[in-house]
PDB file of N, CA and C in Angstrom:
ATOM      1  N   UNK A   1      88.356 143.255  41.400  1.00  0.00           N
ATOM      2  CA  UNK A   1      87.496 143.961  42.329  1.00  0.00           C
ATOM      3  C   UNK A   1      86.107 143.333  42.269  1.00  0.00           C
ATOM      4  N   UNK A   2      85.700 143.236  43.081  1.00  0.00           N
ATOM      5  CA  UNK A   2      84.469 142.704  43.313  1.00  0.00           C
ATOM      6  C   UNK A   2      83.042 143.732  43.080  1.00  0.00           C
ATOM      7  N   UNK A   3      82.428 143.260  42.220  1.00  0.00           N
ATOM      8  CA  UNK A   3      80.990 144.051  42.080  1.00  0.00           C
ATOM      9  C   UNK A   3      79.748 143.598  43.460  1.00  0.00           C
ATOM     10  N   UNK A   4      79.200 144.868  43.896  1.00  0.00           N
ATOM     11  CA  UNK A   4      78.277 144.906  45.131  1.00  0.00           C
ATOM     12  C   UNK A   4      77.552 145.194  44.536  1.00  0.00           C
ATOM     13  N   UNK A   5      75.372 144.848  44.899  1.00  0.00           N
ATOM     14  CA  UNK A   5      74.836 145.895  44.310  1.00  0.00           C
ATOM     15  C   UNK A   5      73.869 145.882  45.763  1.00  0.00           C
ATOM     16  N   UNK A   6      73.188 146.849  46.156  1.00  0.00           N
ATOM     17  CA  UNK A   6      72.923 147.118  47.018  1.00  0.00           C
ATOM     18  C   UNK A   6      71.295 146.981  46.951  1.00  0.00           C
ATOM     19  N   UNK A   7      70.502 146.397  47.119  1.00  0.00           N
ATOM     20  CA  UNK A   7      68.713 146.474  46.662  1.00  0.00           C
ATOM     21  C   UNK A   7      67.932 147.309  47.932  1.00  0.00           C
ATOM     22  N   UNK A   8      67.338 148.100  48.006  1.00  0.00           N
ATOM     23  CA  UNK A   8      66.349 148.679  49.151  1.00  0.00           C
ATOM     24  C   UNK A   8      65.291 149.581  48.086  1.00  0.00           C
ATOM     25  N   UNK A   9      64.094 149.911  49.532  1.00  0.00           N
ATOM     26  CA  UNK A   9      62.674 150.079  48.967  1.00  0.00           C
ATOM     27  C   UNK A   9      63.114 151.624  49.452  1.00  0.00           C
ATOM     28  N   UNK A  10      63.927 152.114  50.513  1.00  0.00           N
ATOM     29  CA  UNK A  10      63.796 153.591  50.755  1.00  0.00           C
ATOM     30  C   UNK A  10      62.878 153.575  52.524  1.00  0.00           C
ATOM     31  N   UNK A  11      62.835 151.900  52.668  1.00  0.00           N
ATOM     32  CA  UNK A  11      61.982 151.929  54.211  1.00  0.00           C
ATOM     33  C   UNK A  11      63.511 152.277  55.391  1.00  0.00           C
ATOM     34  N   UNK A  12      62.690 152.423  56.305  1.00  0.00           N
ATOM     35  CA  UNK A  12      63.219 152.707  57.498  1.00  0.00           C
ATOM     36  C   UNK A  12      64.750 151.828  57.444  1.00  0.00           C
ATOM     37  N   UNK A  13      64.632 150.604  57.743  1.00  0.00           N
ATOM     38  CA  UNK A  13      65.418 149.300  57.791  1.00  0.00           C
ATOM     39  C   UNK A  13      66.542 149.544  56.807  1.00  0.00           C
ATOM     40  N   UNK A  14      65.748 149.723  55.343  1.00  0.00           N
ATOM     41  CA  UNK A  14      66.543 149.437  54.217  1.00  0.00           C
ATOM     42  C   UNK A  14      67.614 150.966  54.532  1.00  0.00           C
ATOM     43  N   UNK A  15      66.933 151.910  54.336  1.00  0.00           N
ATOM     44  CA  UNK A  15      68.432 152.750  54.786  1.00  0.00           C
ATOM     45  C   UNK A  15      69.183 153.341  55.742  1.00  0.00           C
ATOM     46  N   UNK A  16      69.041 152.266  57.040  1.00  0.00           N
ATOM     47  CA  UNK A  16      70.052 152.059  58.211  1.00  0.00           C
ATOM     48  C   UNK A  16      70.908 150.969  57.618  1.00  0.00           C
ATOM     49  N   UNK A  17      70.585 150.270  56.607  1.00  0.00           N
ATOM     50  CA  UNK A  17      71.268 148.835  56.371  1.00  0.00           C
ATOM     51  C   UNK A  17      72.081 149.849  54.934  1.00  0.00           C
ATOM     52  N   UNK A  18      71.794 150.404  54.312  1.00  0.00           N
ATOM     53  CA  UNK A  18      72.332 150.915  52.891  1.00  0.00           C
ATOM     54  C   UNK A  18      73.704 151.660  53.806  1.00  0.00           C
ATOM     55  N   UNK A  19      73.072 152.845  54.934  1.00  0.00           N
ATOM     56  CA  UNK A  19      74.369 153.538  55.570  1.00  0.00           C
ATOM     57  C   UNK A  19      75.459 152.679  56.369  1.00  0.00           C
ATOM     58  N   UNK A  20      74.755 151.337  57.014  1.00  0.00           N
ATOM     59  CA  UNK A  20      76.070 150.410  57.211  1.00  0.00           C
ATOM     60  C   UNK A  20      77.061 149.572  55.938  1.00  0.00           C
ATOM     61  N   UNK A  21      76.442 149.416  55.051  1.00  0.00           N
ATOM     62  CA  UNK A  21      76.809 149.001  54.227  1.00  0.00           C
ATOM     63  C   UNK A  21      77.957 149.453  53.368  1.00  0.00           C
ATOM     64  N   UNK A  22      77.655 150.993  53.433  1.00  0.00           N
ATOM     65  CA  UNK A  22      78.661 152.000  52.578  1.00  0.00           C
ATOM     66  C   UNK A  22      79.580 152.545  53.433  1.00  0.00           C
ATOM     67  N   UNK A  23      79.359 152.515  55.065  1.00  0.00           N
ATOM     68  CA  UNK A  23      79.909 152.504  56.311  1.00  0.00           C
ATOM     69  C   UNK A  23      81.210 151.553  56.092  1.00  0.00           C
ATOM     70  N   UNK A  24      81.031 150.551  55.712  1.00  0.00           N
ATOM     71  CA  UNK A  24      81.940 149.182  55.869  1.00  0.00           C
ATOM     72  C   UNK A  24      82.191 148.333  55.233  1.00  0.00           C
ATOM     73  N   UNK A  25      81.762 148.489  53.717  1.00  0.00           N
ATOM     74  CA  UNK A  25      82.582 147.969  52.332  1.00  0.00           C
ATOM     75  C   UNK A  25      83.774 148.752  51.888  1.00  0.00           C
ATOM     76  N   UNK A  26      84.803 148.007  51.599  1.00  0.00           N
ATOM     77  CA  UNK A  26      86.271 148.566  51.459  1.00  0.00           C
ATOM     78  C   UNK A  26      86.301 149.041  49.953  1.00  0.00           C
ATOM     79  N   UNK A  27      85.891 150.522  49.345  1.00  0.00           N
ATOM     80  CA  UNK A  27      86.100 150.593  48.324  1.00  0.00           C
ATOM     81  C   UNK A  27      86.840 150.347  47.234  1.00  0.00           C
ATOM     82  N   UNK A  28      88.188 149.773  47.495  1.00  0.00           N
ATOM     83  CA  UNK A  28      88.993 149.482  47.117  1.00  0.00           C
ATOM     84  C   UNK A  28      88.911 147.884  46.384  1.00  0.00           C
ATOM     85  N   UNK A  29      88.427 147.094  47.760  1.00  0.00           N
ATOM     86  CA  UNK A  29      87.908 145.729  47.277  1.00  0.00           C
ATOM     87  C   UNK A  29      86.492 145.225  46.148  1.00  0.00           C
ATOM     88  N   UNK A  30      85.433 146.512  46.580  1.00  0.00           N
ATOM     89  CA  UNK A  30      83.988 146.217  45.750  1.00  0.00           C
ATOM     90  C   UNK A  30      83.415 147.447  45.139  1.00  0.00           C
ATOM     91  N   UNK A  31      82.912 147.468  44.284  1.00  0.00           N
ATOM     92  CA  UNK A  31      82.553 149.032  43.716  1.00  0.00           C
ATOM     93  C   UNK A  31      81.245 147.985  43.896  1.00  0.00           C
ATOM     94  N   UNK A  32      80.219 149.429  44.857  1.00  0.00           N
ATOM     95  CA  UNK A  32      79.254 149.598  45.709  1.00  0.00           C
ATOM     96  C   UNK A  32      77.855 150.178  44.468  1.00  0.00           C
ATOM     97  N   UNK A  33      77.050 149.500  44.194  1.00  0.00           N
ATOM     98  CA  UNK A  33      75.879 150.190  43.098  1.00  0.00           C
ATOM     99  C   UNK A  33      75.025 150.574  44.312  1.00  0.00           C
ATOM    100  N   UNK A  34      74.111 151.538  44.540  1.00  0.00           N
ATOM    101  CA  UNK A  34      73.032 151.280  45.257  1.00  0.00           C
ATOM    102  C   UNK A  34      71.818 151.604  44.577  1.00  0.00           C
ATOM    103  N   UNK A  35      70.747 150.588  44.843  1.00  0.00           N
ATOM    104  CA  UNK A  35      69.765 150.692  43.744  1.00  0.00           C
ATOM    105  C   UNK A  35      68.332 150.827  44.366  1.00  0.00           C
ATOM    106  N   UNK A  36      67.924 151.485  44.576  1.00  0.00           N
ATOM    107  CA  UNK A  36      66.579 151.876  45.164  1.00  0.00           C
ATOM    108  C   UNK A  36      65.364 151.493  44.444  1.00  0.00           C
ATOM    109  N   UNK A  37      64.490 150.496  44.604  1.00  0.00           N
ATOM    110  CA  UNK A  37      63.676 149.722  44.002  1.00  0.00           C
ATOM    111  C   UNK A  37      62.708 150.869  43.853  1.00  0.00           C
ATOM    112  N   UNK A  38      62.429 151.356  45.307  1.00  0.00           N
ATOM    113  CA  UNK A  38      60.817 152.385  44.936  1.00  0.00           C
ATOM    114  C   UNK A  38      60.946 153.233  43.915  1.00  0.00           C
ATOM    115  N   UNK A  39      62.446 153.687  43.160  1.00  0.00           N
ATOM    116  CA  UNK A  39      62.271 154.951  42.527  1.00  0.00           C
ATOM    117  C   UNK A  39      63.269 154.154  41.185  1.00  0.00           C
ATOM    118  N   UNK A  40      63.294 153.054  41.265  1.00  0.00           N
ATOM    119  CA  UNK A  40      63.892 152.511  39.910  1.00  0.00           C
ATOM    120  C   UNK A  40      63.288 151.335  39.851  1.00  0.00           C
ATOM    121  N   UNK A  41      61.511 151.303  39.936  1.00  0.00           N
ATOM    122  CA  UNK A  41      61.032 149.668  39.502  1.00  0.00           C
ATOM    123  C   UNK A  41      61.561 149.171  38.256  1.00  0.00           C
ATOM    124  N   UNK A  42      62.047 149.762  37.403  1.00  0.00           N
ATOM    125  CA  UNK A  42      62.119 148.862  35.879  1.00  0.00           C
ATOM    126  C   UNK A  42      63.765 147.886  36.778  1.00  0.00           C
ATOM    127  N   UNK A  43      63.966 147.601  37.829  1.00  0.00           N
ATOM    128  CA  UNK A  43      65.273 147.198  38.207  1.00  0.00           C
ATOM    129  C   UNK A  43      64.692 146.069  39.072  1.00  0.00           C
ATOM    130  N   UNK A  44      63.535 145.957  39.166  1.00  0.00           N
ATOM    131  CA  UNK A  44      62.866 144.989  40.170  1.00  0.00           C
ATOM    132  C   UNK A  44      63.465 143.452  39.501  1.00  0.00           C
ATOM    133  N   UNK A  45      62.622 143.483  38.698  1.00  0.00           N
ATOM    134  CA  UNK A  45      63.225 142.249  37.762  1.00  0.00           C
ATOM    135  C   UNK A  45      64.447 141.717  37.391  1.00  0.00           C
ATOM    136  N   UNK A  46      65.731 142.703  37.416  1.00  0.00           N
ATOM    137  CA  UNK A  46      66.815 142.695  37.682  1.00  0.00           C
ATOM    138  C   UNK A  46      67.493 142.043  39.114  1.00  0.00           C
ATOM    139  N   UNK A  47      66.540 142.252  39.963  1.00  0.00           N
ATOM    140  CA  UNK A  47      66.923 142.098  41.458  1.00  0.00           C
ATOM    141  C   UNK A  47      66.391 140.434  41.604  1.00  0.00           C
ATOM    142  N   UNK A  48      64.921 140.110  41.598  1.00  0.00           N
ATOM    143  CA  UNK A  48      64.429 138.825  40.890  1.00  0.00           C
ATOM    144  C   UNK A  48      65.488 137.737  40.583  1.00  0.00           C
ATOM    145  N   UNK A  49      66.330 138.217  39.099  1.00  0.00           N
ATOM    146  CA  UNK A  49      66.616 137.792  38.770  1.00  0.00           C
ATOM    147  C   UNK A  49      68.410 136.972  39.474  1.00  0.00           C
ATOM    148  N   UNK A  50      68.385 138.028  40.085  1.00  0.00           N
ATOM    149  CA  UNK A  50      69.751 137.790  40.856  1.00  0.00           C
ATOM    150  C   UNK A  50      69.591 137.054  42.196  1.00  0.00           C
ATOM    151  N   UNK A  51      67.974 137.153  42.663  1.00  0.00           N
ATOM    152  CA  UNK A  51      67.372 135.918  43.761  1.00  0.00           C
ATOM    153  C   UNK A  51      67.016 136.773  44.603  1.00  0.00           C
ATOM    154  N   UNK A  52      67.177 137.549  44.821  1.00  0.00           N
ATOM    155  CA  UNK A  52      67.074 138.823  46.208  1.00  0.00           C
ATOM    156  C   UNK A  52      65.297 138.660  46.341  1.00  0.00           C
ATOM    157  N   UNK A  53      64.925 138.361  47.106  1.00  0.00           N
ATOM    158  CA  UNK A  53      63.487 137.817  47.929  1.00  0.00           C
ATOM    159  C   UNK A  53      63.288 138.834  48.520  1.00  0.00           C
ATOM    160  N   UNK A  54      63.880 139.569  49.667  1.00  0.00           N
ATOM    161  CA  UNK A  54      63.398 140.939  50.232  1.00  0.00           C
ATOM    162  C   UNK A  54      64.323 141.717  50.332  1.00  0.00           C
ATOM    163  N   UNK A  55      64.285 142.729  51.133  1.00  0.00           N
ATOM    164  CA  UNK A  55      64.793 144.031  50.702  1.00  0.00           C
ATOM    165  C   UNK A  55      64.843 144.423  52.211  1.00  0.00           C
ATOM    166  N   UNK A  56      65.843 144.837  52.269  1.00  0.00           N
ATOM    167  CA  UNK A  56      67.433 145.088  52.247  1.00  0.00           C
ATOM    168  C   UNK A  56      68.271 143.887  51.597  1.00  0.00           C
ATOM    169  N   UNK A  57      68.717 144.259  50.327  1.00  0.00           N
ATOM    170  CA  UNK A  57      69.535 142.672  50.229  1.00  0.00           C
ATOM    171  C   UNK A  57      71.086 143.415  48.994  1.00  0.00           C
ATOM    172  N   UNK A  58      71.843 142.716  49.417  1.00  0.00           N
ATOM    173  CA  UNK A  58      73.144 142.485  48.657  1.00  0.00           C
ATOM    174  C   UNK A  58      73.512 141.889  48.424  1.00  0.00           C
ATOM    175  N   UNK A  59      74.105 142.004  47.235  1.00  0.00           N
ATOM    176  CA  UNK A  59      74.402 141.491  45.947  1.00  0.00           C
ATOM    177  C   UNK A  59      75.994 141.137  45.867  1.00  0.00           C
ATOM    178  N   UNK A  60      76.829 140.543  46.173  1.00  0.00           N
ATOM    179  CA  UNK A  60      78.277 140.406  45.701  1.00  0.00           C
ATOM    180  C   UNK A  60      78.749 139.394  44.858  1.00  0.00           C
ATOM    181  N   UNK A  61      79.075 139.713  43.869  1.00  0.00           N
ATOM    182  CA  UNK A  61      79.854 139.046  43.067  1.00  0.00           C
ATOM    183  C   UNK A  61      77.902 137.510  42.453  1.00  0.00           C
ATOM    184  N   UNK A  62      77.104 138.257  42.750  1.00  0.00           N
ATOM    185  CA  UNK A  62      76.158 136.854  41.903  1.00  0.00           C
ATOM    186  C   UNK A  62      75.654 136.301  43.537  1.00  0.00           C
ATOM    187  N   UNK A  63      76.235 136.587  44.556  1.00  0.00           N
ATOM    188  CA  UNK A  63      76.229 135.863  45.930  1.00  0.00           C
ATOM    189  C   UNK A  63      75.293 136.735  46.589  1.00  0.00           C
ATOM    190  N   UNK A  64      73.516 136.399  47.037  1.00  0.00           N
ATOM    191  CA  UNK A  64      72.982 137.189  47.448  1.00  0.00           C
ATOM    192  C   UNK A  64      72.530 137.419  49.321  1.00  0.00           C
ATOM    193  N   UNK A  65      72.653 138.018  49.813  1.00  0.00           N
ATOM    194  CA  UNK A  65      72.952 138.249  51.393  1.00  0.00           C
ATOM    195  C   UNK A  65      71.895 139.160  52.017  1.00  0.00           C
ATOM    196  N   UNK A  66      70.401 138.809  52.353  1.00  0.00           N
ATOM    197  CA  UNK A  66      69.555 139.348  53.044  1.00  0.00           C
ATOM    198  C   UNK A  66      69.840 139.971  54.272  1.00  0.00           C
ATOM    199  N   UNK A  67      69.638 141.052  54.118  1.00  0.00           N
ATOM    200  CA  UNK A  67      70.169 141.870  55.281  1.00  0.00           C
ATOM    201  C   UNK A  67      68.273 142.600  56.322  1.00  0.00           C
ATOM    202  N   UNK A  68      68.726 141.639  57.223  1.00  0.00           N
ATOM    203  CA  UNK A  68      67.489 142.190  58.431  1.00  0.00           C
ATOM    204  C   UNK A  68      66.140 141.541  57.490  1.00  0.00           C
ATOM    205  N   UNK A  69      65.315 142.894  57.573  1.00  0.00           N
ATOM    206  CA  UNK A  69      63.693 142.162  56.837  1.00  0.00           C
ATOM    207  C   UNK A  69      63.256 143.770  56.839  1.00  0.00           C
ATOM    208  N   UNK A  70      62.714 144.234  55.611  1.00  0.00           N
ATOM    209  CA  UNK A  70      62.325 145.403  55.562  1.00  0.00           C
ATOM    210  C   UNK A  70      61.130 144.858  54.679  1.00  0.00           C
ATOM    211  N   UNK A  71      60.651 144.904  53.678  1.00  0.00           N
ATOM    212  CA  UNK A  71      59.869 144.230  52.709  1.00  0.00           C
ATOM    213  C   UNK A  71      60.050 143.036  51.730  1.00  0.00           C
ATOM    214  N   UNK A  72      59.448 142.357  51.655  1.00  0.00           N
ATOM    215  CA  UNK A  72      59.353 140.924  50.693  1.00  0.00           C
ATOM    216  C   UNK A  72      59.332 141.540  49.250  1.00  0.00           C
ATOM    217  N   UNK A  73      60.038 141.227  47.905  1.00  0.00           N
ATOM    218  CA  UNK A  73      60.362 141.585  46.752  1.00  0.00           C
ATOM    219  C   UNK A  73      58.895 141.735  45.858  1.00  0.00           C
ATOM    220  N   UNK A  74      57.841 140.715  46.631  1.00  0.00           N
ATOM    221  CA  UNK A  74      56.670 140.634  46.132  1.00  0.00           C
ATOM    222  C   UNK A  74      55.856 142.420  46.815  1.00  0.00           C
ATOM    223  N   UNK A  75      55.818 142.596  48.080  1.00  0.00           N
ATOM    224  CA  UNK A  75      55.435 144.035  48.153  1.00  0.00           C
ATOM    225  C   UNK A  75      55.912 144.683  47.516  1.00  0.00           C
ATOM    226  N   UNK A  76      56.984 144.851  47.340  1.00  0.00           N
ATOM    227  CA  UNK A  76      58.102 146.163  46.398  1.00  0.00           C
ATOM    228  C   UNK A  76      57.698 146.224  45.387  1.00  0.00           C
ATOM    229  N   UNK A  77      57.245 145.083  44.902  1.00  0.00           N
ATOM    230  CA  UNK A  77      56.279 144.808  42.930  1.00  0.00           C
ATOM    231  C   UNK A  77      54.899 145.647  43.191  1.00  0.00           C
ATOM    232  N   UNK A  78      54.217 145.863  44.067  1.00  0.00           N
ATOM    233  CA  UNK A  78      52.868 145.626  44.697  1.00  0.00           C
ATOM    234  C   UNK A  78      52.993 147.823  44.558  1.00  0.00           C
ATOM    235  N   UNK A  79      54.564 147.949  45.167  1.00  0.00           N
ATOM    236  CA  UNK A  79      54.443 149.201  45.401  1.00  0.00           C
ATOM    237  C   UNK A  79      53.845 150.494  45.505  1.00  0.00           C
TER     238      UNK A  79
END
């Protein structure tokens, strides 16, 4: 099964993109984390580290996939 992790700030963008996301990942195939930067910064660095640049972004399997443009990873630090 494939690990997802889901990165957003809680903006507008980020959770129309979080509800498509959980809309249309096959639970079966990926167990879905969703991780909300504004209210879990100690995870920022975590996200960093996995490459995720802005936010809305997912995470599969190490493979990272910018979804739309809600905030740059550097505002989300700035928070």
């Amino acid at each position: 099964m494939a690990k997802a992790v889901f990165y957003h700030a809680g903006c507008k963008v980020c959770v129309s993109a979080e509800q498509m996301v959980l809309d249309n990942l096959d639970p079966s195939k990926a167990a879905v984390e969703i991780v909300h930067l504004g209210e879990q910064r100690n995870r920022i660095a975590e996200a960093e580290g996995a490459g995720v640049q802005s936010v809305p972004a997912l995470v599969i399997d190490g493979n990272v996939f910018h979804i739309n443009f809600g905030a740059s990873l550097e505002d989300v630090k700035k928070g």
